[in-house]
PDB file of N, CA and C in Angstrom:
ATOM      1  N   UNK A   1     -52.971 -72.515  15.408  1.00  0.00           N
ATOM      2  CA  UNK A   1     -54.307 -72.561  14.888  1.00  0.00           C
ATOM      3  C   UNK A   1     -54.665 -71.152  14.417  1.00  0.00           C
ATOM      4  N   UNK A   2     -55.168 -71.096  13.050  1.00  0.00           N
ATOM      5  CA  UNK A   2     -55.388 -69.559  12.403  1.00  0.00           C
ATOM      6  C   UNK A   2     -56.992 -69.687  12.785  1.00  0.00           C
ATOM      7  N   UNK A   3     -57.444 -68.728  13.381  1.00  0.00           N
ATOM      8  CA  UNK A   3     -58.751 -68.085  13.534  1.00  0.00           C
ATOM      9  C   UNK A   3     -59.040 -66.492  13.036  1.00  0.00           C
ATOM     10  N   UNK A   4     -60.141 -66.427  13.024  1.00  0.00           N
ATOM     11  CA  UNK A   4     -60.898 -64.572  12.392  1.00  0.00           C
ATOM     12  C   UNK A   4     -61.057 -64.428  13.876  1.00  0.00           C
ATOM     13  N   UNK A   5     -60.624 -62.660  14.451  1.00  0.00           N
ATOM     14  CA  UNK A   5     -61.194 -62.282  15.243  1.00  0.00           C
ATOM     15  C   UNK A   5     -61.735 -60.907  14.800  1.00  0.00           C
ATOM     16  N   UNK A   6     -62.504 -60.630  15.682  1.00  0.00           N
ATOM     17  CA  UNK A   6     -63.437 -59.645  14.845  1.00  0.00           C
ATOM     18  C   UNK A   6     -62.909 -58.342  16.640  1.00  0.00           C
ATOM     19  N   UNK A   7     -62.071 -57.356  16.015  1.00  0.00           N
ATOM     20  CA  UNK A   7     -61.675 -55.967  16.428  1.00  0.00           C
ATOM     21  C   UNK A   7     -62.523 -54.732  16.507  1.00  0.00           C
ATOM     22  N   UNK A   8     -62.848 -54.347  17.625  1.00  0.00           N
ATOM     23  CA  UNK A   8     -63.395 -53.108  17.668  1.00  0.00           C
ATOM     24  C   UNK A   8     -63.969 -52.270  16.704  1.00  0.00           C
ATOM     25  N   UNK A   9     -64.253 -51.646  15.687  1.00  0.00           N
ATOM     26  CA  UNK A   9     -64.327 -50.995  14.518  1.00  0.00           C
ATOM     27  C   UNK A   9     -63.948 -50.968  13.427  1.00  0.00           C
ATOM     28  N   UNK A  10     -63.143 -51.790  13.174  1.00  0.00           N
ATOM     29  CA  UNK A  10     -62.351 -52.865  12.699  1.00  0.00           C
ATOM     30  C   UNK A  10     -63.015 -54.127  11.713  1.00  0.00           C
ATOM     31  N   UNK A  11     -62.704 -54.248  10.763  1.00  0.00           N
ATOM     32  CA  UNK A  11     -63.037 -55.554   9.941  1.00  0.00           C
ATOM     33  C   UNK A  11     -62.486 -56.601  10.479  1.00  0.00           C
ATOM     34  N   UNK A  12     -63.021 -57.980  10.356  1.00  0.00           N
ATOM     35  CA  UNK A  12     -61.949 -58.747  10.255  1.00  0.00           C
ATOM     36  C   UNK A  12     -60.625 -59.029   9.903  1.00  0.00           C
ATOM     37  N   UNK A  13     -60.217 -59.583  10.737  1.00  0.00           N
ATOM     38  CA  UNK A  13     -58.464 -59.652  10.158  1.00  0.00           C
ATOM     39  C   UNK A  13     -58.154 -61.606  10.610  1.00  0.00           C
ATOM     40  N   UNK A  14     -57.368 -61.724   9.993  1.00  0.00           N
ATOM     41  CA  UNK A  14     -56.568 -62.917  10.421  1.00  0.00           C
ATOM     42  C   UNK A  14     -55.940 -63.341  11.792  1.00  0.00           C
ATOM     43  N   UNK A  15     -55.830 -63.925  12.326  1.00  0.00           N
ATOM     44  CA  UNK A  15     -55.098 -63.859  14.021  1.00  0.00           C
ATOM     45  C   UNK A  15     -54.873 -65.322  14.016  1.00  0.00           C
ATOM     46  N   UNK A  16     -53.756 -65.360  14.192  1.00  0.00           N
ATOM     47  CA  UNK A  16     -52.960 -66.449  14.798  1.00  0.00           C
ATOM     48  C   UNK A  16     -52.966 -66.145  16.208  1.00  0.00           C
ATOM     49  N   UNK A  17     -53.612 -67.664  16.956  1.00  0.00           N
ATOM     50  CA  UNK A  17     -53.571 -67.308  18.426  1.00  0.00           C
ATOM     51  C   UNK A  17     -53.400 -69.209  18.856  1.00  0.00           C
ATOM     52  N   UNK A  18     -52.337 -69.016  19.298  1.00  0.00           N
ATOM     53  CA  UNK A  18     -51.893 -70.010  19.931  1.00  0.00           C
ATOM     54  C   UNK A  18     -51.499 -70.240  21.730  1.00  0.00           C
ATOM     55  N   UNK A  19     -51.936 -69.012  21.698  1.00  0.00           N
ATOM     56  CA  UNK A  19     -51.798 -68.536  23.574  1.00  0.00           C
ATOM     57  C   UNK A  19     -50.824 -67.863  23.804  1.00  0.00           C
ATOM     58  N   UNK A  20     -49.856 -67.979  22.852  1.00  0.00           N
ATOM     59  CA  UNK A  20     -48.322 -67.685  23.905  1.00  0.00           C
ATOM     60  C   UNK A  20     -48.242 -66.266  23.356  1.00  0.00           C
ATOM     61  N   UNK A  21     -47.748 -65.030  24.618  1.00  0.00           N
ATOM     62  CA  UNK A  21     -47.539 -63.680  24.426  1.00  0.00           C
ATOM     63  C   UNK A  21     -46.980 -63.157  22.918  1.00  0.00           C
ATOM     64  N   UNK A  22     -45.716 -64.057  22.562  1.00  0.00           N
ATOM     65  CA  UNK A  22     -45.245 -63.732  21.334  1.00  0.00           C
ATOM     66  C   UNK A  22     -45.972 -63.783  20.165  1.00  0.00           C
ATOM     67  N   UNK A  23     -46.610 -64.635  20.431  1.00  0.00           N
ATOM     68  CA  UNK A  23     -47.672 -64.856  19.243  1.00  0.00           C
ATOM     69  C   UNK A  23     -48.602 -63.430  19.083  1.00  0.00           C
ATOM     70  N   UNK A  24     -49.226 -63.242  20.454  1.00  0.00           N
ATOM     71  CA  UNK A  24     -50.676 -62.033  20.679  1.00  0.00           C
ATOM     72  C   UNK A  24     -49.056 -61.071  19.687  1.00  0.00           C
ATOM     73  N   UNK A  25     -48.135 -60.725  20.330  1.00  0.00           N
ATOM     74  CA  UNK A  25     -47.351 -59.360  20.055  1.00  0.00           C
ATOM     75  C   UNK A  25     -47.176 -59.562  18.471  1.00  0.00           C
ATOM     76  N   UNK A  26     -46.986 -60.549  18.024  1.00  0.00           N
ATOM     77  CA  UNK A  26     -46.748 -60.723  16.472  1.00  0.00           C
ATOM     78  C   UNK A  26     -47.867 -60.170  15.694  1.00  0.00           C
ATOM     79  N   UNK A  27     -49.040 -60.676  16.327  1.00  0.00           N
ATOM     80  CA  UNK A  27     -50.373 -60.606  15.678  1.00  0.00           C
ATOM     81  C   UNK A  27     -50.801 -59.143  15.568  1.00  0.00           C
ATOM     82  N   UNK A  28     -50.271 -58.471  16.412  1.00  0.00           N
ATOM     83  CA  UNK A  28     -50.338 -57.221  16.500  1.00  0.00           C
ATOM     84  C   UNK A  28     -49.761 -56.751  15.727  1.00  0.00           C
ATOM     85  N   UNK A  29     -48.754 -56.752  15.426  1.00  0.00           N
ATOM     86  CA  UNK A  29     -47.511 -55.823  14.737  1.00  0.00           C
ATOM     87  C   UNK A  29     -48.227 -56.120  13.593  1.00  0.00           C
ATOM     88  N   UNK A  30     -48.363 -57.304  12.909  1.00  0.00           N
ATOM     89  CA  UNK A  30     -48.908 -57.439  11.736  1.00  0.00           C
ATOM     90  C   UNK A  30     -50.482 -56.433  11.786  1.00  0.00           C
ATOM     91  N   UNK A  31     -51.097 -56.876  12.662  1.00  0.00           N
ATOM     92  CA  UNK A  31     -52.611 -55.685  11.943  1.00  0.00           C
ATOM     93  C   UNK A  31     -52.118 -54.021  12.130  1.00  0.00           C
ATOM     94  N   UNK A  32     -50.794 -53.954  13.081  1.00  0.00           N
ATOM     95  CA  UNK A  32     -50.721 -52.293  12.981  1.00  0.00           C
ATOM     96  C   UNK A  32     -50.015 -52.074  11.244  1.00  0.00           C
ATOM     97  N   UNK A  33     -49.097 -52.918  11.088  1.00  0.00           N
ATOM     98  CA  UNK A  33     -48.743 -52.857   9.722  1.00  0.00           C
ATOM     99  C   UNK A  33     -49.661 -52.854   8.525  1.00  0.00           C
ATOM    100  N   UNK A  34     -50.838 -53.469   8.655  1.00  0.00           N
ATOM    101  CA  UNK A  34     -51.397 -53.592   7.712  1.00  0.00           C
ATOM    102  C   UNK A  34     -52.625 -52.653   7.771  1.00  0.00           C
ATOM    103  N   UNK A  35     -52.997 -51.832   9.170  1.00  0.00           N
ATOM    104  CA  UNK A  35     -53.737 -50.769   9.390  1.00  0.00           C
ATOM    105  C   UNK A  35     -52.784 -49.073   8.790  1.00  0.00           C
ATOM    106  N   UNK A  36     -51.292 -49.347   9.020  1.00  0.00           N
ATOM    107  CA  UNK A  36     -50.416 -48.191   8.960  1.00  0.00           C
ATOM    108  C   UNK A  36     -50.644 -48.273   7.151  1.00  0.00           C
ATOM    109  N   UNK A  37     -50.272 -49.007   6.362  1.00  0.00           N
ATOM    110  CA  UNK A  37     -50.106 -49.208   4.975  1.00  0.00           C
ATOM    111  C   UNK A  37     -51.400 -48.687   4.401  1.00  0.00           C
ATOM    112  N   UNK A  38     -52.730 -49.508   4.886  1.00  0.00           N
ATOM    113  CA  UNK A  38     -53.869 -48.496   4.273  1.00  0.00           C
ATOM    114  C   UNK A  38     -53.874 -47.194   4.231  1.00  0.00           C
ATOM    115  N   UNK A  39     -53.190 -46.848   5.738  1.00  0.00           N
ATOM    116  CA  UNK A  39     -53.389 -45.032   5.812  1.00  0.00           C
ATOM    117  C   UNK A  39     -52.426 -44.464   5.166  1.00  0.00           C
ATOM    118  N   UNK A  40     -50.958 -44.971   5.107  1.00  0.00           N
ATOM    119  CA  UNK A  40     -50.028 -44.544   4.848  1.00  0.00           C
ATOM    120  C   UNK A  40     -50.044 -44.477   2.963  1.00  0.00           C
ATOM    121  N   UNK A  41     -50.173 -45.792   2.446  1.00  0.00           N
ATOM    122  CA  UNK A  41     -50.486 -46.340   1.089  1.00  0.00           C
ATOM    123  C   UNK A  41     -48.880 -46.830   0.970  1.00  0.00           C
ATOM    124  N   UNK A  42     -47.898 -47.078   1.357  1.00  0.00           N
ATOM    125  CA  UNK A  42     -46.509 -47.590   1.163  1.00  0.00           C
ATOM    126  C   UNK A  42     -46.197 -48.452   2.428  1.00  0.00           C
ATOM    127  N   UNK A  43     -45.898 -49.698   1.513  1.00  0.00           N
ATOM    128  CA  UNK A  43     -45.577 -50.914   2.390  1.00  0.00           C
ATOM    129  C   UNK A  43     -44.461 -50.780   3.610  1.00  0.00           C
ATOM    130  N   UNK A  44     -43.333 -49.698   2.722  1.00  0.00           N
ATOM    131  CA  UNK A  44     -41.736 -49.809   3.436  1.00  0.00           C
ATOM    132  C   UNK A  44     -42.228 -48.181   4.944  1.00  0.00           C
ATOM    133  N   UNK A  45     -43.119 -47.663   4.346  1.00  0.00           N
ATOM    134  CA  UNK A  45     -43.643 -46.086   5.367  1.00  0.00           C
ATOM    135  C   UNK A  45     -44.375 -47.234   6.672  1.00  0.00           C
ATOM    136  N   UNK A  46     -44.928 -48.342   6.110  1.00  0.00           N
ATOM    137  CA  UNK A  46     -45.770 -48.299   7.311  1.00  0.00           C
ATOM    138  C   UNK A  46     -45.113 -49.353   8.524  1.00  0.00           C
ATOM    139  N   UNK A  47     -44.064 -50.303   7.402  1.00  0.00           N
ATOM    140  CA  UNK A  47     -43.111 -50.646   8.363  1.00  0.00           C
ATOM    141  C   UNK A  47     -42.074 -49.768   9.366  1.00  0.00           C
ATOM    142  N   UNK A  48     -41.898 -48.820   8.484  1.00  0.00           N
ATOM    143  CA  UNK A  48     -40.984 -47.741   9.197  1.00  0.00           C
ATOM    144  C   UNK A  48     -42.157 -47.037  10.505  1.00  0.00           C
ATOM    145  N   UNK A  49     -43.150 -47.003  10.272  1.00  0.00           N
ATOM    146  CA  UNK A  49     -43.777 -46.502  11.044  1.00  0.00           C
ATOM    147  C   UNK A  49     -44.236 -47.170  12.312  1.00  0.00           C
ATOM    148  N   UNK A  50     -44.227 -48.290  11.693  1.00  0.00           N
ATOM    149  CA  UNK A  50     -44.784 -49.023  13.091  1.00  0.00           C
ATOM    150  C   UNK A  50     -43.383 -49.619  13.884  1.00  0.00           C
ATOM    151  N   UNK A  51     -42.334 -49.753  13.319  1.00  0.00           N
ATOM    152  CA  UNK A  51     -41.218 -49.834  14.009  1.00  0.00           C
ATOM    153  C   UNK A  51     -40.762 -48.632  15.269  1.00  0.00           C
ATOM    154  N   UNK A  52     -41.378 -47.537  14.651  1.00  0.00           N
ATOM    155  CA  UNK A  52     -40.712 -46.040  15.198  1.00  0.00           C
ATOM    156  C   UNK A  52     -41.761 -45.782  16.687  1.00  0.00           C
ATOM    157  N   UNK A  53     -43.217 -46.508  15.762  1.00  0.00           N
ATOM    158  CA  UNK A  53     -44.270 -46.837  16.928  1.00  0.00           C
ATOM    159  C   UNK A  53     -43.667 -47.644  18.496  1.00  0.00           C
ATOM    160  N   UNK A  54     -42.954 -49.149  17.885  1.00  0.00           N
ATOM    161  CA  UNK A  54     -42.780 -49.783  19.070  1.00  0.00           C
ATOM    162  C   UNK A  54     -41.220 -49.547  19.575  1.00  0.00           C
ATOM    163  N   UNK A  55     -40.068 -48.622  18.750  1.00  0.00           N
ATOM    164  CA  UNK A  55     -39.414 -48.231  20.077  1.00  0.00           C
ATOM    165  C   UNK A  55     -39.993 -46.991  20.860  1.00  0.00           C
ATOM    166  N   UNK A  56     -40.779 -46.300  20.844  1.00  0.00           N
ATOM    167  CA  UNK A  56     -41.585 -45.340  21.559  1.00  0.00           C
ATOM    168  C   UNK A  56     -42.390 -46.031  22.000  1.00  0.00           C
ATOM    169  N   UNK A  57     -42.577 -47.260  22.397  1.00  0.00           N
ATOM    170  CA  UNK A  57     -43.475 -47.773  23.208  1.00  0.00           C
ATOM    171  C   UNK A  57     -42.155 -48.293  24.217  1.00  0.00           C
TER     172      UNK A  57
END
């Protein structure tokens, strides 16, 4: 089920939430990607970035 959740300081974004952890972790990766790309302005920087993000996590 696709719902709007509305984030901290944050605009709306899209969220797929179906309950299950993988889902929340997906949903994530996607708004850090799409938060990294605004700042960054390159699609392939902000993937690289948020990749580099979650093995340092």
């Amino acid at each position: 089920m696709s719902q709007t959740a509305r984030l901290p300081g944050l605009s709306h974004v899209n969220r797929v939430d179906d309950g299950s952890p993988l889902a929340d972790l997906l949903d994530e990766r996607r708004h850090l990607v799409t938060l990294a790309h605004r700042m960054l302005g390159s699609a392939d920087d902000a993937e690289s970035a948020v990749d580099a993000y979650y093995r340092r996590w």
